[in-house]
PDB file of N, CA and C in Angstrom:
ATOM      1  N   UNK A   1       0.831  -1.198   0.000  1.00  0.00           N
ATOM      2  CA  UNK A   1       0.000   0.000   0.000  1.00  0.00           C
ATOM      3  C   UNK A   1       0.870   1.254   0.000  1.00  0.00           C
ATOM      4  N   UNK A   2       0.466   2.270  -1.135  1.00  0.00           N
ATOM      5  CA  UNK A   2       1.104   3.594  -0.826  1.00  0.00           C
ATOM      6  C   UNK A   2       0.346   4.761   0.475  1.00  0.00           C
ATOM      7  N   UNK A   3       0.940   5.050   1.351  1.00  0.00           N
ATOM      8  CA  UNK A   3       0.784   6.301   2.000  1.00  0.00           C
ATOM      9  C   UNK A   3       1.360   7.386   2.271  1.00  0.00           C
ATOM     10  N   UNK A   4       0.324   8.716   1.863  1.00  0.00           N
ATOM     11  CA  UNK A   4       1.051  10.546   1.872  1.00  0.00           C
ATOM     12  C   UNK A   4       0.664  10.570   3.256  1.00  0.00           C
ATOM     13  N   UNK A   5       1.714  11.003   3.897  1.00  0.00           N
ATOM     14  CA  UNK A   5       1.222  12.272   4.978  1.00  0.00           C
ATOM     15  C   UNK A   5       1.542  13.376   4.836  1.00  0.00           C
ATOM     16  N   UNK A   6       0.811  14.585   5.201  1.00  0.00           N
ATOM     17  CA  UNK A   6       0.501  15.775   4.856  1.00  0.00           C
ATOM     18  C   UNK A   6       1.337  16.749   6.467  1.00  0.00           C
ATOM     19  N   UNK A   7       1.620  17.571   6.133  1.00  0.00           N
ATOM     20  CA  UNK A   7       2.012  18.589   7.056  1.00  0.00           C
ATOM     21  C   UNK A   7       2.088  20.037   6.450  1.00  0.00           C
ATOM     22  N   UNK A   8       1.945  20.525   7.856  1.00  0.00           N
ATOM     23  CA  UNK A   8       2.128  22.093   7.414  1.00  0.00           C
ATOM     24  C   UNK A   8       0.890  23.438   7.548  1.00  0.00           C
ATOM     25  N   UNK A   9      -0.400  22.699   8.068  1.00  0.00           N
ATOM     26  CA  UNK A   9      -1.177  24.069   7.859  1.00  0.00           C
ATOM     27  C   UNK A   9      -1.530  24.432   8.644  1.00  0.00           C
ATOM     28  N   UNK A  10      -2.289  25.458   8.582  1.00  0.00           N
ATOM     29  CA  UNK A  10      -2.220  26.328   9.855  1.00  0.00           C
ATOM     30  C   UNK A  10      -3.090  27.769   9.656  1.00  0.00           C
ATOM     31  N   UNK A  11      -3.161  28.271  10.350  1.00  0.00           N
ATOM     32  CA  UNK A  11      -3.784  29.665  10.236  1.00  0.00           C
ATOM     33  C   UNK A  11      -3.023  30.932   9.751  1.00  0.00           C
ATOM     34  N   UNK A  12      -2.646  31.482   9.232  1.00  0.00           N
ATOM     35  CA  UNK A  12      -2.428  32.389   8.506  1.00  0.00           C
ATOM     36  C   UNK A  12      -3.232  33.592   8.091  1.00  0.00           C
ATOM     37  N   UNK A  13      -2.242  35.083   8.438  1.00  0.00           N
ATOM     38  CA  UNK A  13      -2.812  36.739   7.849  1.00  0.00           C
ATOM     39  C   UNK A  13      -2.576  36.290   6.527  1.00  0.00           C
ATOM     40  N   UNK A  14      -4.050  37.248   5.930  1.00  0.00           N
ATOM     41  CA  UNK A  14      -3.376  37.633   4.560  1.00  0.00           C
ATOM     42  C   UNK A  14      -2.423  38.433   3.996  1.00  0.00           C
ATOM     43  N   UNK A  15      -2.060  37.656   2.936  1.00  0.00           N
ATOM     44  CA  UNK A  15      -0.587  38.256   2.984  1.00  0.00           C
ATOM     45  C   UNK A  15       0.366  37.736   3.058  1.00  0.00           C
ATOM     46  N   UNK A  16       0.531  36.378   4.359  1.00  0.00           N
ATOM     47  CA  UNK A  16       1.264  35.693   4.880  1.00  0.00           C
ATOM     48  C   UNK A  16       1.706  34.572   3.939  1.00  0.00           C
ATOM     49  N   UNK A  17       2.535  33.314   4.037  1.00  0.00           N
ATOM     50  CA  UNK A  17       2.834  32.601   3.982  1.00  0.00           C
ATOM     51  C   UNK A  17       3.101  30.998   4.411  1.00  0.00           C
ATOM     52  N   UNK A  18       3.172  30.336   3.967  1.00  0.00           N
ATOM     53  CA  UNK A  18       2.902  28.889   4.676  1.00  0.00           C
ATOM     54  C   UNK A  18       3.518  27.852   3.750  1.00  0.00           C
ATOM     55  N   UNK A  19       3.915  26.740   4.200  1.00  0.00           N
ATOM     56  CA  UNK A  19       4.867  25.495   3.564  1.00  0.00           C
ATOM     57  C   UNK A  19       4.357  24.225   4.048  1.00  0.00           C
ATOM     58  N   UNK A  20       3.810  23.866   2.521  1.00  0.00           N
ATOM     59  CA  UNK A  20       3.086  22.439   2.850  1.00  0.00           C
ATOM     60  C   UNK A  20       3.806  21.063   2.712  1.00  0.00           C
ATOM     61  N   UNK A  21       3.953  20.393   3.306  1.00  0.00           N
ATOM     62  CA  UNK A  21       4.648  19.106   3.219  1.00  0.00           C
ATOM     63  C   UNK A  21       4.143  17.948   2.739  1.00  0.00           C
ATOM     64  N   UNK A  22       3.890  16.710   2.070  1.00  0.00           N
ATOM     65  CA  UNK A  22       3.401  15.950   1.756  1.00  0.00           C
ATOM     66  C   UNK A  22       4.670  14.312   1.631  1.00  0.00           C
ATOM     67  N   UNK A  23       4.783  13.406   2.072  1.00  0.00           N
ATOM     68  CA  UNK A  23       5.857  12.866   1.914  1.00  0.00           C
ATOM     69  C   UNK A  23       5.010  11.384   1.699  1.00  0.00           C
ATOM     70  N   UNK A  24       5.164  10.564   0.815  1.00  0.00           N
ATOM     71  CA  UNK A  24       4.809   9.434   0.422  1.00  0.00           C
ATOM     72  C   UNK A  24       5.406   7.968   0.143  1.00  0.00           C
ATOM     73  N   UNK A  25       5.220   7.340   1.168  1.00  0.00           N
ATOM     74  CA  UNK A  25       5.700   5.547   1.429  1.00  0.00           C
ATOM     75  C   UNK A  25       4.879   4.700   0.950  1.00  0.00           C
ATOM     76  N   UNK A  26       5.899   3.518   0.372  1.00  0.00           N
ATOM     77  CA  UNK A  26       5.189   2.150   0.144  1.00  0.00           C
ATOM     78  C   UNK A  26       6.128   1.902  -1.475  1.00  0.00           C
ATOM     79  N   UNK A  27       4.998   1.549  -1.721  1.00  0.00           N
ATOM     80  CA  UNK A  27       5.762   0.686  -3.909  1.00  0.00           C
ATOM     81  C   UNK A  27       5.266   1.779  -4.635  1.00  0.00           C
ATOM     82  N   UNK A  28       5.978   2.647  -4.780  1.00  0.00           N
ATOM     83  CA  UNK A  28       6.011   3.790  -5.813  1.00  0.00           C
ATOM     84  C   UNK A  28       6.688   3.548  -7.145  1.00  0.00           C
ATOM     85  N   UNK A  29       5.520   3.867  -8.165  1.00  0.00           N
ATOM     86  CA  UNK A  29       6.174   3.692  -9.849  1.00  0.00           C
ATOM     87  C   UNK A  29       7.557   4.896  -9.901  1.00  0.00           C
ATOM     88  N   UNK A  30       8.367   5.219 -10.691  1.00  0.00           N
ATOM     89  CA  UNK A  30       9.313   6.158 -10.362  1.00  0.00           C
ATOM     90  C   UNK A  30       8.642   6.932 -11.545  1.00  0.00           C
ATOM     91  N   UNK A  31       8.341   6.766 -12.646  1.00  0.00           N
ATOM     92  CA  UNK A  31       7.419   8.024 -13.021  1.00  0.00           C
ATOM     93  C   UNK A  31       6.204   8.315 -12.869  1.00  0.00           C
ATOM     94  N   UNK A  32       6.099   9.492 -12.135  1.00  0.00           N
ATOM     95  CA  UNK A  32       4.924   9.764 -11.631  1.00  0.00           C
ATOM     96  C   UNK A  32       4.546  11.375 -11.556  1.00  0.00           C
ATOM     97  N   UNK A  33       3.635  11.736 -10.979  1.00  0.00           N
ATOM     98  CA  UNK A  33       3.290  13.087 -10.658  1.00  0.00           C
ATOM     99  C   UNK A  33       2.844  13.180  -9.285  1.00  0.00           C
ATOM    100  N   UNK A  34       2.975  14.248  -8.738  1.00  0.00           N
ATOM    101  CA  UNK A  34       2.935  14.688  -7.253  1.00  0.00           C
ATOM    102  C   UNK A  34       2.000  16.003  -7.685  1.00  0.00           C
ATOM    103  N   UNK A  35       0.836  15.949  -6.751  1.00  0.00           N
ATOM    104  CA  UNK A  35       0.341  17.261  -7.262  1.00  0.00           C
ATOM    105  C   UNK A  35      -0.486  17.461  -5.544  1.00  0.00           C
ATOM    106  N   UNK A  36      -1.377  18.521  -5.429  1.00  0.00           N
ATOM    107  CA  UNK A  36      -1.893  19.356  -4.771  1.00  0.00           C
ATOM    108  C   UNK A  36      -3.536  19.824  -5.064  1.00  0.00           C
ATOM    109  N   UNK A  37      -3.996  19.555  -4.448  1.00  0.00           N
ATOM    110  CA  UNK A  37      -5.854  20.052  -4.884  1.00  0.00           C
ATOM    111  C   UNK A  37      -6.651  20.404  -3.420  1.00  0.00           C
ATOM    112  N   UNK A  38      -7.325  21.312  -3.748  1.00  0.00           N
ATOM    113  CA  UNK A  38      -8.163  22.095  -1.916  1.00  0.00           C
ATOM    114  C   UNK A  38      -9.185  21.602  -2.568  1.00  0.00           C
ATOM    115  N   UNK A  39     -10.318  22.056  -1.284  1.00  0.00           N
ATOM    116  CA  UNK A  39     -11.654  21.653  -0.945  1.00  0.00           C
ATOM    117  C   UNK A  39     -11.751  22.468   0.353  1.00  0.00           C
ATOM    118  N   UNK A  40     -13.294  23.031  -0.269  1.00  0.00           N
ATOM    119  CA  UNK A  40     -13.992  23.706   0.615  1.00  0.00           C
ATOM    120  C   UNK A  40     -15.256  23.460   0.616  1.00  0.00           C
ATOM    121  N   UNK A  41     -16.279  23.339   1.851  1.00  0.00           N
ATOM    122  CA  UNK A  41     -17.383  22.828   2.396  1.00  0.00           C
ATOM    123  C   UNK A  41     -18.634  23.044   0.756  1.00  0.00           C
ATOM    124  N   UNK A  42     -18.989  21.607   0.534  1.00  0.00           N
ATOM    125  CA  UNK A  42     -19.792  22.361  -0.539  1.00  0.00           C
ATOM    126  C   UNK A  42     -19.469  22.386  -2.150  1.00  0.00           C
ATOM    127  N   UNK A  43     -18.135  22.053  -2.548  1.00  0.00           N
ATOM    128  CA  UNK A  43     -17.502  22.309  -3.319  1.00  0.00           C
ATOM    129  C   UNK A  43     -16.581  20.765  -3.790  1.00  0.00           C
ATOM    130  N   UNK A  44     -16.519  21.000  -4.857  1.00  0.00           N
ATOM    131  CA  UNK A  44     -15.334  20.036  -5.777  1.00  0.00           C
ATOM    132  C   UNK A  44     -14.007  20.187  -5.196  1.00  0.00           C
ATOM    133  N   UNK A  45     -13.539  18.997  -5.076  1.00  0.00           N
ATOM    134  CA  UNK A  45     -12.027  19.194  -5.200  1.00  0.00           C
ATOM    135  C   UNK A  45     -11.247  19.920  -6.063  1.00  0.00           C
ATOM    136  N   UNK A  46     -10.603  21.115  -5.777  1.00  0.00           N
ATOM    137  CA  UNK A  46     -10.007  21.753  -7.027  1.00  0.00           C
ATOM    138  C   UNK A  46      -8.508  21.719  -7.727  1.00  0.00           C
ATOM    139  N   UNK A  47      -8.054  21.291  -8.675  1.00  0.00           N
ATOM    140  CA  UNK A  47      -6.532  21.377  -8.980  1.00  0.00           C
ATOM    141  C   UNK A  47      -6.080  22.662  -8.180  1.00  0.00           C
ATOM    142  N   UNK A  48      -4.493  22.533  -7.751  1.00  0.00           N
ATOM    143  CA  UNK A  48      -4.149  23.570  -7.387  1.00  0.00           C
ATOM    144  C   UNK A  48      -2.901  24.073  -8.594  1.00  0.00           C
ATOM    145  N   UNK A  49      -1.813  22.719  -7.892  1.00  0.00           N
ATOM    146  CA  UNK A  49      -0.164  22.426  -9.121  1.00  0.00           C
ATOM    147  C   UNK A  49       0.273  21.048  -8.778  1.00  0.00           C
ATOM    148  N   UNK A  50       0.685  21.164  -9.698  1.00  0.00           N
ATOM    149  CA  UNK A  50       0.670  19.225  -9.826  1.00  0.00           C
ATOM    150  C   UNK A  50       2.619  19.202 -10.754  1.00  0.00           C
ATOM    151  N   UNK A  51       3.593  18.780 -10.333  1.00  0.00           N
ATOM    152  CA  UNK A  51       4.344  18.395 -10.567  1.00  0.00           C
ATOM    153  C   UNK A  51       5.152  17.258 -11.217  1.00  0.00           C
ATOM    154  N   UNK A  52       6.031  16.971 -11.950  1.00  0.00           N
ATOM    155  CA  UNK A  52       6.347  15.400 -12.687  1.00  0.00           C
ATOM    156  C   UNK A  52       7.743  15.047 -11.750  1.00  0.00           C
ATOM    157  N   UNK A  53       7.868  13.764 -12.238  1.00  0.00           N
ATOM    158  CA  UNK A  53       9.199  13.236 -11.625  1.00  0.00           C
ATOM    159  C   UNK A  53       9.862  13.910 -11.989  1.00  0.00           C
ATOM    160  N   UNK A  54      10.125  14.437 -13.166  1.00  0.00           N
ATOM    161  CA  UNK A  54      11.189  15.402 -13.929  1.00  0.00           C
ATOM    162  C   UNK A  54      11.304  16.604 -13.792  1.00  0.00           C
ATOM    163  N   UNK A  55       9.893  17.187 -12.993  1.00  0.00           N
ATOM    164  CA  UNK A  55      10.532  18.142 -12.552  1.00  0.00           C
ATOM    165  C   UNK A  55       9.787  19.668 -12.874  1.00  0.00           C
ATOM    166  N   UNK A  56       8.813  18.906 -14.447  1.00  0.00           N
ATOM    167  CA  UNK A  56       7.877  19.950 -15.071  1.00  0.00           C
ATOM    168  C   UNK A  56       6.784  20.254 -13.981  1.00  0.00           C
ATOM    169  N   UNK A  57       6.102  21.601 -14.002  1.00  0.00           N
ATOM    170  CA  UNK A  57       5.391  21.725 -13.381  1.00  0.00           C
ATOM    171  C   UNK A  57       4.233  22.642 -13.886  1.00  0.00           C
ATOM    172  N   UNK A  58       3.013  22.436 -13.594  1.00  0.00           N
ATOM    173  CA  UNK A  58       1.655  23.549 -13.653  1.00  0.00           C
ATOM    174  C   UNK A  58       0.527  23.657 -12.797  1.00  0.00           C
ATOM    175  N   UNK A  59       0.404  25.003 -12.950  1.00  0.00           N
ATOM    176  CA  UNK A  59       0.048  25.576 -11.893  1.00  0.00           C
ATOM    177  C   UNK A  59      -2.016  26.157 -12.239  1.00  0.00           C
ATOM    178  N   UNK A  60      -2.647  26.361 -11.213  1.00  0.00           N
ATOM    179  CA  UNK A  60      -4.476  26.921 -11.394  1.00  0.00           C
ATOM    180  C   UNK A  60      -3.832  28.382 -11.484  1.00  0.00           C
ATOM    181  N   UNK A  61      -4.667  29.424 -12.747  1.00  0.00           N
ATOM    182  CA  UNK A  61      -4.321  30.029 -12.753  1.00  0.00           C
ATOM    183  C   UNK A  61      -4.439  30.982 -11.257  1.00  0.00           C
ATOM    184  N   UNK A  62      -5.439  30.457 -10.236  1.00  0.00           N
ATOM    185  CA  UNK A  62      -5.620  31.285  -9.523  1.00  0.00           C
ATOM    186  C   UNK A  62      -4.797  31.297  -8.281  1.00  0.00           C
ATOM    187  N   UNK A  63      -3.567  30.419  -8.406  1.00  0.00           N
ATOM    188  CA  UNK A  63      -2.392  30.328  -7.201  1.00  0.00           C
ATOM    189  C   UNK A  63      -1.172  31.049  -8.416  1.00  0.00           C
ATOM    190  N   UNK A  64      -1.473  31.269  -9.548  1.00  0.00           N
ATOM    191  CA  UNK A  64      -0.170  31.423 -10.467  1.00  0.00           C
ATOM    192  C   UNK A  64       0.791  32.245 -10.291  1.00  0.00           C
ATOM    193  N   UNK A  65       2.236  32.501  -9.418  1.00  0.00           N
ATOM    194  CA  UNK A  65       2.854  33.638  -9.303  1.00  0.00           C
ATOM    195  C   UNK A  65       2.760  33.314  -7.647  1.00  0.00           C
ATOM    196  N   UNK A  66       2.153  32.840  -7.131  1.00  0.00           N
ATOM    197  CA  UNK A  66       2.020  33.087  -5.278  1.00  0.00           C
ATOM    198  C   UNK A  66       2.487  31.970  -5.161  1.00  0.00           C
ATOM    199  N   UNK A  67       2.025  30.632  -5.886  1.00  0.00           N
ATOM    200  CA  UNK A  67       2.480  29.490  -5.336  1.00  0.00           C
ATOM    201  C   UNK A  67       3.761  28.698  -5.577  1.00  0.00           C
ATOM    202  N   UNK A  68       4.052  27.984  -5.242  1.00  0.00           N
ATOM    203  CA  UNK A  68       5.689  27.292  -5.858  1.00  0.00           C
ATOM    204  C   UNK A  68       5.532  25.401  -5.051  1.00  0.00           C
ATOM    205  N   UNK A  69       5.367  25.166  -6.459  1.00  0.00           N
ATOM    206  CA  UNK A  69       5.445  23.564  -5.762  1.00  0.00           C
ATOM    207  C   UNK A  69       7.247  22.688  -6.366  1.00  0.00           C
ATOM    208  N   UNK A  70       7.035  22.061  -5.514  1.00  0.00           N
ATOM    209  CA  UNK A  70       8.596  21.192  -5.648  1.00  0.00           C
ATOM    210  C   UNK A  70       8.365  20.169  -5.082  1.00  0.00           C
ATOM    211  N   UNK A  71       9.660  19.186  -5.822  1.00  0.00           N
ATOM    212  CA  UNK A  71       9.493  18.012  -4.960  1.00  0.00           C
ATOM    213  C   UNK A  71      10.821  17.632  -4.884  1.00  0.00           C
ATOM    214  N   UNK A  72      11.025  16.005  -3.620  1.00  0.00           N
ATOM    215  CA  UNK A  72      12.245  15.926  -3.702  1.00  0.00           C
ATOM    216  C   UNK A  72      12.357  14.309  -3.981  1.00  0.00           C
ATOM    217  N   UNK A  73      12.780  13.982  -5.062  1.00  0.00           N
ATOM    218  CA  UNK A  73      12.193  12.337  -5.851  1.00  0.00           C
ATOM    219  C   UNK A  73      13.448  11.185  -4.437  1.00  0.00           C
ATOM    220  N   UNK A  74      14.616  11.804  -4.088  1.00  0.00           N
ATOM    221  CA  UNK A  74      14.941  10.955  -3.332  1.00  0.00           C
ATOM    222  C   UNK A  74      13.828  10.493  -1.870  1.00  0.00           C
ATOM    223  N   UNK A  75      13.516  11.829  -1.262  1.00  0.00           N
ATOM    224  CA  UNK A  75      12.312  11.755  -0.433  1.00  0.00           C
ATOM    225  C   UNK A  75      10.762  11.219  -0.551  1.00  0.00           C
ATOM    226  N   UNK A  76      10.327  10.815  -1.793  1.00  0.00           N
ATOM    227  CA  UNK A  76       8.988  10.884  -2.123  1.00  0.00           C
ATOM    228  C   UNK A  76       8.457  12.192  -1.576  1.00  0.00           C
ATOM    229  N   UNK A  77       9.360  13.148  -1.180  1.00  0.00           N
ATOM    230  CA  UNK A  77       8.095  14.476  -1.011  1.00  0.00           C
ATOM    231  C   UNK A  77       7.964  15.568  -2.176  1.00  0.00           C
ATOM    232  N   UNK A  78       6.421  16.424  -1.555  1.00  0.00           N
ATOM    233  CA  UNK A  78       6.093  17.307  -2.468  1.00  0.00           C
ATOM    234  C   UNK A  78       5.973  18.590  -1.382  1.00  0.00           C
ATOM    235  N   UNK A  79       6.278  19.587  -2.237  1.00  0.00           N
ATOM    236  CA  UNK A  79       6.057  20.634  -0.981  1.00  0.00           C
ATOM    237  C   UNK A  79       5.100  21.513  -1.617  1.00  0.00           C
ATOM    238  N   UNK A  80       4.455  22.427  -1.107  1.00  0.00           N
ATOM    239  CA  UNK A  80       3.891  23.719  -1.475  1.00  0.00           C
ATOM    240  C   UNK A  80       4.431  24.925  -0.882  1.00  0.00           C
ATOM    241  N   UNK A  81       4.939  25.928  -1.389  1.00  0.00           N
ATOM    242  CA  UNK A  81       5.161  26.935  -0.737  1.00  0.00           C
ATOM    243  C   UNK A  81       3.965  27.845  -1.709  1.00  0.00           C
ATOM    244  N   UNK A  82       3.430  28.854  -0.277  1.00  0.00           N
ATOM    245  CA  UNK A  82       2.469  29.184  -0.160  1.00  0.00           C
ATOM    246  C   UNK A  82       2.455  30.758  -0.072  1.00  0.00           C
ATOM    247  N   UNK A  83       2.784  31.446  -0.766  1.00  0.00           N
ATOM    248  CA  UNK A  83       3.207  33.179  -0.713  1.00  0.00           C
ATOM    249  C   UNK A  83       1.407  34.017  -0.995  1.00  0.00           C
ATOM    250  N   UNK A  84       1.962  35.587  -0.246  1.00  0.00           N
ATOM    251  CA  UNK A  84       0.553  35.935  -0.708  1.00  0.00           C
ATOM    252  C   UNK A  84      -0.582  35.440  -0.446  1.00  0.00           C
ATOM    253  N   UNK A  85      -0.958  35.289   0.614  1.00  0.00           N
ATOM    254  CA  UNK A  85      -2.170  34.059   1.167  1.00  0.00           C
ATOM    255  C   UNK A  85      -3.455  35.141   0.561  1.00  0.00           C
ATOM    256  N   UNK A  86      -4.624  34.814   0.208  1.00  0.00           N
ATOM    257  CA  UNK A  86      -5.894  35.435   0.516  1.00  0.00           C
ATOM    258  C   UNK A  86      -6.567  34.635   1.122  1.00  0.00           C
ATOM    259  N   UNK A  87      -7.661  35.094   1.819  1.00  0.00           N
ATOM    260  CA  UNK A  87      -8.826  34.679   2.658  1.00  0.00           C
ATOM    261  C   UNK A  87      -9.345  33.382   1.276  1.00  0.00           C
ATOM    262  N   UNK A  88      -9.405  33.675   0.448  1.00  0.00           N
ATOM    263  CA  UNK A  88     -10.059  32.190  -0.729  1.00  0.00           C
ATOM    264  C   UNK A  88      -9.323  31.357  -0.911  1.00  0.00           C
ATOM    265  N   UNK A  89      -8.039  31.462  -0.330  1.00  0.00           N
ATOM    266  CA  UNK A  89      -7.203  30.190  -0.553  1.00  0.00           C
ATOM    267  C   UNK A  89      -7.393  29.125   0.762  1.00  0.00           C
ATOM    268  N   UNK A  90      -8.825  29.813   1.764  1.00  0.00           N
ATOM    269  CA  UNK A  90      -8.998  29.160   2.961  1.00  0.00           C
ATOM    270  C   UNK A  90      -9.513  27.310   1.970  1.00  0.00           C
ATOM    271  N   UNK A  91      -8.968  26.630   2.841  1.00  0.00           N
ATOM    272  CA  UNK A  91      -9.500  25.393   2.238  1.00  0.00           C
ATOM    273  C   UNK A  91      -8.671  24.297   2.693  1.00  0.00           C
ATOM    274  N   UNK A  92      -9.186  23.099   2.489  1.00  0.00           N
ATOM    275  CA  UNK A  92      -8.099  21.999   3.125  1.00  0.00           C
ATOM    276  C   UNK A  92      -7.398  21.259   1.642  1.00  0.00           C
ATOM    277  N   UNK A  93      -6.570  21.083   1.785  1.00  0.00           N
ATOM    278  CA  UNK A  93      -5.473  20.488   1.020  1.00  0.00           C
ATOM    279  C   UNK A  93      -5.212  19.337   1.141  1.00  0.00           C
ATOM    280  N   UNK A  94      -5.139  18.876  -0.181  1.00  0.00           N
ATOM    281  CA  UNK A  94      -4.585  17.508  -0.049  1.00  0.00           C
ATOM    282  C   UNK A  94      -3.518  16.951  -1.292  1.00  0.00           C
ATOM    283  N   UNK A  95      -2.775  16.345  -0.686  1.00  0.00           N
ATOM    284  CA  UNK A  95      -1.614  15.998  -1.502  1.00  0.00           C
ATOM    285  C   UNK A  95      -2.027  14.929  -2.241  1.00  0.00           C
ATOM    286  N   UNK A  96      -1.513  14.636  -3.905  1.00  0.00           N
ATOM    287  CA  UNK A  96      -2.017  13.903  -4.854  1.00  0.00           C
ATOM    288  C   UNK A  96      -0.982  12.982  -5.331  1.00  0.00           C
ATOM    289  N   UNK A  97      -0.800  11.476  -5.674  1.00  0.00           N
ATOM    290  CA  UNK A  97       0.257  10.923  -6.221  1.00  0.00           C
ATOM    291  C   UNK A  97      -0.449  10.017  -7.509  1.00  0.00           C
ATOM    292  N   UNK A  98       0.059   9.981  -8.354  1.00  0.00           N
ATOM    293  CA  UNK A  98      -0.530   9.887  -9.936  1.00  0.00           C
ATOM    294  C   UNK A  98       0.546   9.155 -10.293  1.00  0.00           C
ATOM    295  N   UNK A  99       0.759   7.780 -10.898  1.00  0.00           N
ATOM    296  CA  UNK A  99       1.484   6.946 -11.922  1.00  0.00           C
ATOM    297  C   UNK A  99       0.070   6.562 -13.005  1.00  0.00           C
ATOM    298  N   UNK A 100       0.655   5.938 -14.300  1.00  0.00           N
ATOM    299  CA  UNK A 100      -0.403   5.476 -15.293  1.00  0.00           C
ATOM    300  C   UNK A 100       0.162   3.822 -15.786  1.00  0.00           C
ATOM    301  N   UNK A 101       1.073   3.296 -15.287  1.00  0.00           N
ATOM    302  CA  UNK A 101       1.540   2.244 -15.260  1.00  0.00           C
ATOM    303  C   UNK A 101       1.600   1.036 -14.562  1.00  0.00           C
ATOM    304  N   UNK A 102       1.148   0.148 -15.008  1.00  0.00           N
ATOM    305  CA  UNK A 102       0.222  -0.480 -15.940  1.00  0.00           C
ATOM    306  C   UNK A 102      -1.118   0.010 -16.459  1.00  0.00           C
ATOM    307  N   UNK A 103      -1.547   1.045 -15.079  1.00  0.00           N
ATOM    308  CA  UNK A 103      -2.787   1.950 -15.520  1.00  0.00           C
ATOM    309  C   UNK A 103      -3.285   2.677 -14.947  1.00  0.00           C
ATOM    310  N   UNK A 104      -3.562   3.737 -14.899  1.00  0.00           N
ATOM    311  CA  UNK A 104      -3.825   4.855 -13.814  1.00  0.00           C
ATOM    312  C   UNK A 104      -3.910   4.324 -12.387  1.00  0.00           C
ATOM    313  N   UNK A 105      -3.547   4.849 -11.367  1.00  0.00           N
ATOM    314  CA  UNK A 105      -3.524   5.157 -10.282  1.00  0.00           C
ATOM    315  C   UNK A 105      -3.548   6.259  -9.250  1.00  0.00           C
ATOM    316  N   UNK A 106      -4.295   6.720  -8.107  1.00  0.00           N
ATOM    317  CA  UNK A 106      -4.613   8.033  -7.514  1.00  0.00           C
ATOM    318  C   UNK A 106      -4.306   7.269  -6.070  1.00  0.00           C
ATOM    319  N   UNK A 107      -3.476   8.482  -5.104  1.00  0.00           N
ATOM    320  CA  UNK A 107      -3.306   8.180  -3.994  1.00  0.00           C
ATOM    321  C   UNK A 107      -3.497   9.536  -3.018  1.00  0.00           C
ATOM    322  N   UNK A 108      -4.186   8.969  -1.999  1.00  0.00           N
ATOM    323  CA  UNK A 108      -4.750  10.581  -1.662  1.00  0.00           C
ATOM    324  C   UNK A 108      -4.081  11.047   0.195  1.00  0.00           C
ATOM    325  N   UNK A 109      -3.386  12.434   0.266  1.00  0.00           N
ATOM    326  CA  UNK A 109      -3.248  12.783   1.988  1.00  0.00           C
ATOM    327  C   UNK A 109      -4.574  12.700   2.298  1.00  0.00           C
ATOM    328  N   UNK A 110      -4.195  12.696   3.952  1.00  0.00           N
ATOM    329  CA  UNK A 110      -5.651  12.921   4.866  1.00  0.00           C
ATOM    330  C   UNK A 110      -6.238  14.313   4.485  1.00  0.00           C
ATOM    331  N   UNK A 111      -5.449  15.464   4.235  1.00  0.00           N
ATOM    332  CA  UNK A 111      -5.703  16.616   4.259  1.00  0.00           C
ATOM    333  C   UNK A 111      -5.250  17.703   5.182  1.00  0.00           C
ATOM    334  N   UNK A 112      -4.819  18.792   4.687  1.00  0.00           N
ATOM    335  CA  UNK A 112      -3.872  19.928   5.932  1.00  0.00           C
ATOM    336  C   UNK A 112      -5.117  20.641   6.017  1.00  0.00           C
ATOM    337  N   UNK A 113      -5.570  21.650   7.051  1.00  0.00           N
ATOM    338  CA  UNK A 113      -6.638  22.911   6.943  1.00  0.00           C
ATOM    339  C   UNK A 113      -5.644  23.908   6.469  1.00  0.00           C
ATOM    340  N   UNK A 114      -6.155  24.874   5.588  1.00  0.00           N
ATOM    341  CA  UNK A 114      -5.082  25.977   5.868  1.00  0.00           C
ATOM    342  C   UNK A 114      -6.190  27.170   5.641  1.00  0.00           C
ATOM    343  N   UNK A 115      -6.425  28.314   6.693  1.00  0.00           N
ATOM    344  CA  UNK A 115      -7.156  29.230   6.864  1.00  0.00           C
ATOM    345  C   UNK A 115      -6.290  30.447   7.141  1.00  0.00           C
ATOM    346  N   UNK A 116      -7.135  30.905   6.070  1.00  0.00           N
ATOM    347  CA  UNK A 116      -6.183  32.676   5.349  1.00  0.00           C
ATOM    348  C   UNK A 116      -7.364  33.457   6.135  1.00  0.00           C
ATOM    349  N   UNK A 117      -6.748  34.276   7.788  1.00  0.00           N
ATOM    350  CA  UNK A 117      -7.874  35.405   8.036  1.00  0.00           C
ATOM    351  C   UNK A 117      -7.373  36.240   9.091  1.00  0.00           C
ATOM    352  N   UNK A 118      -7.679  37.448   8.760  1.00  0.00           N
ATOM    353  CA  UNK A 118      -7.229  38.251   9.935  1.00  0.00           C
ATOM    354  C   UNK A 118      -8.085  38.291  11.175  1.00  0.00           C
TER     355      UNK A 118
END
């Protein structure tokens, strides 16, 4: 079995900043994608940025410029750094792991809260 655990959220001014952690164990394909998607009460899971083993990355236009995802392929982790917070980026997060070999696969964090408010 693969498992993410998630770290990192927290309450946050707008404005502020925050660094999400995601680190993932078990039988991992080595090409893969690491990505990031929120949820808020009511609502779809939304892409946030989603990353490749290699390194490519893309981003929702509505984190584009604030956010910065990375990963570190010796670690299985993914990080989010989190610049520029607004109050709409309130939402819980969850870290995403994606191979297509032999055939798609989705592996999901528990979820971080992260609440943007003065």
């Amino acid at each position: 079995q693969v498992q993410l655990v998630e770290s990192g959220g927290g309450l946050v001014q707008p404005g502020g900043s925050l660094r999400l952690s995601c680190a993932a164990s078990g039988s991992i394909f080595t090409h893969n994608l690491m990505g990031w998607y929120r949820q808020t009460p009511g609502n779809q899971r939304e892409f946030v940025a989603v990353i490749t083993s290699g390194g490519s990355t893309n981003y929702a236009d509505s984190v584009k410029g604030r956010f910065t995802i990375s990963r570190d392929n010796a670690k299985n982790t993914v990080y989010l750094q989190m610049n520029s917070l607004k109050p709409e980026d309130t939402a819980v997060y969850y870290c995403n792991l994606r191979w297509s070999f032999p055939s798609t696969v989705d592996y999901w964090g528990q979820g971080t809260q992260v609440t943007v408010s003065s």
